[in-house]
N, C-alpha and C. Protein backbone atom coordinates (compact mmCIF):
# COMPACT_ATOMS: atom_id res chain seq x y z
N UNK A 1 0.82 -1.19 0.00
CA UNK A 1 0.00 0.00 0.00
C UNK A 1 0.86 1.25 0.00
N UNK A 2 1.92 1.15 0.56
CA UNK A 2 2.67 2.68 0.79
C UNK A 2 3.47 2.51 -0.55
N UNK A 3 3.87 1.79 -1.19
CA UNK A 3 4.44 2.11 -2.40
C UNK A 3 3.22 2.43 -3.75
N UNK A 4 2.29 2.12 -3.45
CA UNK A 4 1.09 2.09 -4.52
C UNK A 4 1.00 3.77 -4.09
N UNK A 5 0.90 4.34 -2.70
CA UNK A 5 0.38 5.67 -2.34
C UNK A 5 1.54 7.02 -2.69
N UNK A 6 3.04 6.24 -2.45
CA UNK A 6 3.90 7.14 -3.16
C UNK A 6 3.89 6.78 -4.98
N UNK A 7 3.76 6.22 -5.41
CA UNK A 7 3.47 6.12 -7.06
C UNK A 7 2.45 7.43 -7.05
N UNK A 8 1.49 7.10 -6.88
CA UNK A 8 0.32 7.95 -6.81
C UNK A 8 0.20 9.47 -6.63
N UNK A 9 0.99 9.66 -5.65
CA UNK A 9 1.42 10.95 -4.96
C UNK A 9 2.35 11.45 -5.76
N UNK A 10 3.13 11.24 -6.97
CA UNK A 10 4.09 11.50 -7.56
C UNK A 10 5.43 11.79 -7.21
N UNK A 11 6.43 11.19 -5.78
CA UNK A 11 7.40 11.26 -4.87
C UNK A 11 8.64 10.56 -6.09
N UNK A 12 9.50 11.54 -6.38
CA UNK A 12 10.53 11.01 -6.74
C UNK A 12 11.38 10.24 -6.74
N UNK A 13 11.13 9.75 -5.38
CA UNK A 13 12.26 8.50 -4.68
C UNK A 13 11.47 7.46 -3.67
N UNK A 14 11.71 6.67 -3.62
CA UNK A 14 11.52 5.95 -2.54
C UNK A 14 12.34 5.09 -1.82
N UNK A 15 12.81 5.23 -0.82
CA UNK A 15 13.61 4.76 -0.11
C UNK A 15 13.61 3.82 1.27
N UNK A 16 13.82 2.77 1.12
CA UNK A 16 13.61 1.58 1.92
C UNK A 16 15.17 1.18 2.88
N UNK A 17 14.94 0.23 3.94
CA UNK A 17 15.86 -0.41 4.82
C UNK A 17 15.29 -1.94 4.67
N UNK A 18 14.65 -2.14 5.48
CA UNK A 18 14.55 -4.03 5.74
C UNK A 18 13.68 -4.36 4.14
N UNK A 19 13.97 -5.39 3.70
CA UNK A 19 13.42 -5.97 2.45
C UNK A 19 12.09 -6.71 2.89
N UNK A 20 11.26 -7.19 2.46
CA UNK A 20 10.13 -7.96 2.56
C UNK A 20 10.15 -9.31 2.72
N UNK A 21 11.52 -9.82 1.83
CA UNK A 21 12.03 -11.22 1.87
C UNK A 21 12.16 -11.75 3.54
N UNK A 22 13.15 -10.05 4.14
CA UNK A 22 13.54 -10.40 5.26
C UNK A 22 12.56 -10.43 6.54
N UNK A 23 11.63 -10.05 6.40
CA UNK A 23 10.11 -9.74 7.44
C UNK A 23 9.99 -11.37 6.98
N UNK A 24 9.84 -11.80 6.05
CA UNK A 24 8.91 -12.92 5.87
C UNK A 24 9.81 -14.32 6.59
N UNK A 25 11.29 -13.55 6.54
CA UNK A 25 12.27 -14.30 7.51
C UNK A 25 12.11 -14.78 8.79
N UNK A 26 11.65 -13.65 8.98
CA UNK A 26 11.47 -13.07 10.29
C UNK A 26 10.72 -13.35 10.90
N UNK A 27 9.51 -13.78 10.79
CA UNK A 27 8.24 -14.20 10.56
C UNK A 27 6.98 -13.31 10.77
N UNK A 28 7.48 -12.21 10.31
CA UNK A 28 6.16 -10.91 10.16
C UNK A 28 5.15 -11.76 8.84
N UNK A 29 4.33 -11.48 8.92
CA UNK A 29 3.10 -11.48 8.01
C UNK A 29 3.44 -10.49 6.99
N UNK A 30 3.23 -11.03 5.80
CA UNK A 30 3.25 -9.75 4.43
C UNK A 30 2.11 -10.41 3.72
N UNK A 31 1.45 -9.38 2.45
CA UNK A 31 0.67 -9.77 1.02
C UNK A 31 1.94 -9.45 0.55
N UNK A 32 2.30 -10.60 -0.18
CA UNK A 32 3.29 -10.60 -1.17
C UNK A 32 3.56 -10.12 -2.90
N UNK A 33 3.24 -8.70 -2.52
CA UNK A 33 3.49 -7.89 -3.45
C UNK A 33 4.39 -6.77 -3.17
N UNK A 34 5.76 -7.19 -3.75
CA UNK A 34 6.70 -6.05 -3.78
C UNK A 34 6.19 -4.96 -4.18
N UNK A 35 7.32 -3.81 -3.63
CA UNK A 35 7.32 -2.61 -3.62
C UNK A 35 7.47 -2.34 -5.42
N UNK A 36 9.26 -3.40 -5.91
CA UNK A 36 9.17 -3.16 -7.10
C UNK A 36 8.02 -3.48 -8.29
N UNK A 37 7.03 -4.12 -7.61
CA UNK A 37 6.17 -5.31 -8.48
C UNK A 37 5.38 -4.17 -8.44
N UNK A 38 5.26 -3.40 -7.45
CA UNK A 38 3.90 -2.00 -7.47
C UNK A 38 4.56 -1.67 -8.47
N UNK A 39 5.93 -0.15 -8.45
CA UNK A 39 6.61 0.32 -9.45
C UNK A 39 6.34 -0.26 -11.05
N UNK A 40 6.60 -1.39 -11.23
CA UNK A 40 6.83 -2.14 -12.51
C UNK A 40 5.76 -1.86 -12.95
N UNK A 41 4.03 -2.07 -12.21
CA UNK A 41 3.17 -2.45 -12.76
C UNK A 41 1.95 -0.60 -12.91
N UNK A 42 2.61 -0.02 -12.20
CA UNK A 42 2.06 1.71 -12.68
C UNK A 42 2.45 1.99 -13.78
N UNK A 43 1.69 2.50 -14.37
CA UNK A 43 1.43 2.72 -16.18
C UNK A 43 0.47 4.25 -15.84
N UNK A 44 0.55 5.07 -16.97
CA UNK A 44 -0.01 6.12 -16.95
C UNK A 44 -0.16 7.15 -15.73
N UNK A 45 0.68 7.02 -15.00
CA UNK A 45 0.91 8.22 -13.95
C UNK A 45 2.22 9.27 -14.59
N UNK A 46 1.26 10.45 -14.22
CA UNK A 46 2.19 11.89 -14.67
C UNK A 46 4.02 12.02 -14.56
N UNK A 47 4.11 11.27 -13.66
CA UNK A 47 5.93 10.90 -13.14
C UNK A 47 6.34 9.58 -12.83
N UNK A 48 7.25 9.64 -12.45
CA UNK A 48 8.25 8.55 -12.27
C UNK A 48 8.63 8.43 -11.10
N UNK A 49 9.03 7.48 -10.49
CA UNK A 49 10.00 7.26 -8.99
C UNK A 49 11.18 6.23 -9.10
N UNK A 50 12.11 6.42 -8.33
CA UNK A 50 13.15 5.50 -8.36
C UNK A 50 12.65 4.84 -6.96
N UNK A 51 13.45 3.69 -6.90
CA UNK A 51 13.33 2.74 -5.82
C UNK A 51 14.62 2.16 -5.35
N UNK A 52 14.86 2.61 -4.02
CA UNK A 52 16.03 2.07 -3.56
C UNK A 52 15.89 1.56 -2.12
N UNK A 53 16.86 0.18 -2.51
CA UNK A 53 16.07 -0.76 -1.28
C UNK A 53 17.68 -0.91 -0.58
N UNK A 54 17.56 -1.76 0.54
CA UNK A 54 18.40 -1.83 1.42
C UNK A 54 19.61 -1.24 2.45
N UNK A 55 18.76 0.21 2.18
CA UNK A 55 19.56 1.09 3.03
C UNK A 55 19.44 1.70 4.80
N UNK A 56 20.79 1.22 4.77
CA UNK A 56 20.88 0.67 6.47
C UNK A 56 19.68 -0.10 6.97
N UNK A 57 20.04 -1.00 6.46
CA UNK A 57 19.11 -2.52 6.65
C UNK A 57 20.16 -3.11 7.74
N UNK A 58 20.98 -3.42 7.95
CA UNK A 58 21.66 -3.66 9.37
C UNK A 58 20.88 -2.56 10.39
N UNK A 59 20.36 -1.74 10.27
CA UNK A 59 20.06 -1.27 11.46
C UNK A 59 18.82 -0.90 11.39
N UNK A 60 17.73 -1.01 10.11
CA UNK A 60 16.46 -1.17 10.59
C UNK A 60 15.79 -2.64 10.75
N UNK A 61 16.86 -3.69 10.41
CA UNK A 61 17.11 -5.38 10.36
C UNK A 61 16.51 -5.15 11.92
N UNK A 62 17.73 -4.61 12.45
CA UNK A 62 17.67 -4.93 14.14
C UNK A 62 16.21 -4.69 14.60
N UNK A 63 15.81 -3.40 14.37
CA UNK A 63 14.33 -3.51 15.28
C UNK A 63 13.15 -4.50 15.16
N UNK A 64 12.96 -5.11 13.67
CA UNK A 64 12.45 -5.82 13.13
C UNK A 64 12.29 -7.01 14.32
N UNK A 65 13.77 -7.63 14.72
CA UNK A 65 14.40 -8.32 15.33
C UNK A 65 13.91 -8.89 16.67
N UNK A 66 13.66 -7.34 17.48
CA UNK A 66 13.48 -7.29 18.51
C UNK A 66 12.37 -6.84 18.87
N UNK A 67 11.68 -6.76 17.70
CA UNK A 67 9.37 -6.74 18.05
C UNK A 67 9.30 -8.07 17.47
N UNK A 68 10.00 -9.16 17.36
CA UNK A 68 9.12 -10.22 17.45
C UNK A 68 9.46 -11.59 18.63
């Protein structure tokens, strides 16, 4: 949902830490639809966004970690 709402919103960037792979590691609950799979699949919106994943994922890894 939050990558469908920044597409939408027209936000130039989007910028991520823990991956989805790794929640599902983890054993958080996801709907398994990537962030990039949103991106890929927006067609006809006024702009564009980049997507960048895994930054300081060692340290948003950790909290993940320690709420479950």
């Amino acid at each position: 949902m939050c990558a469908a709402a920044i597409r939408w919103a027209g936000f130039k960037e989007y910028v991520y830490g823990t991956s989805m792979e790794t929640l599902i590691r983890m054993g958080w609950p996801q709907i398994r639809i990537s962030s990039r799979g949103v991106f890929e699949h927006s067609t006809g919106l006024p702009s564009s966004s980049n997507i960048i994943g895994g930054i300081l994922m060692n340290e948003t890894d950790t909290y993940f970690c320690m709420a479950v």
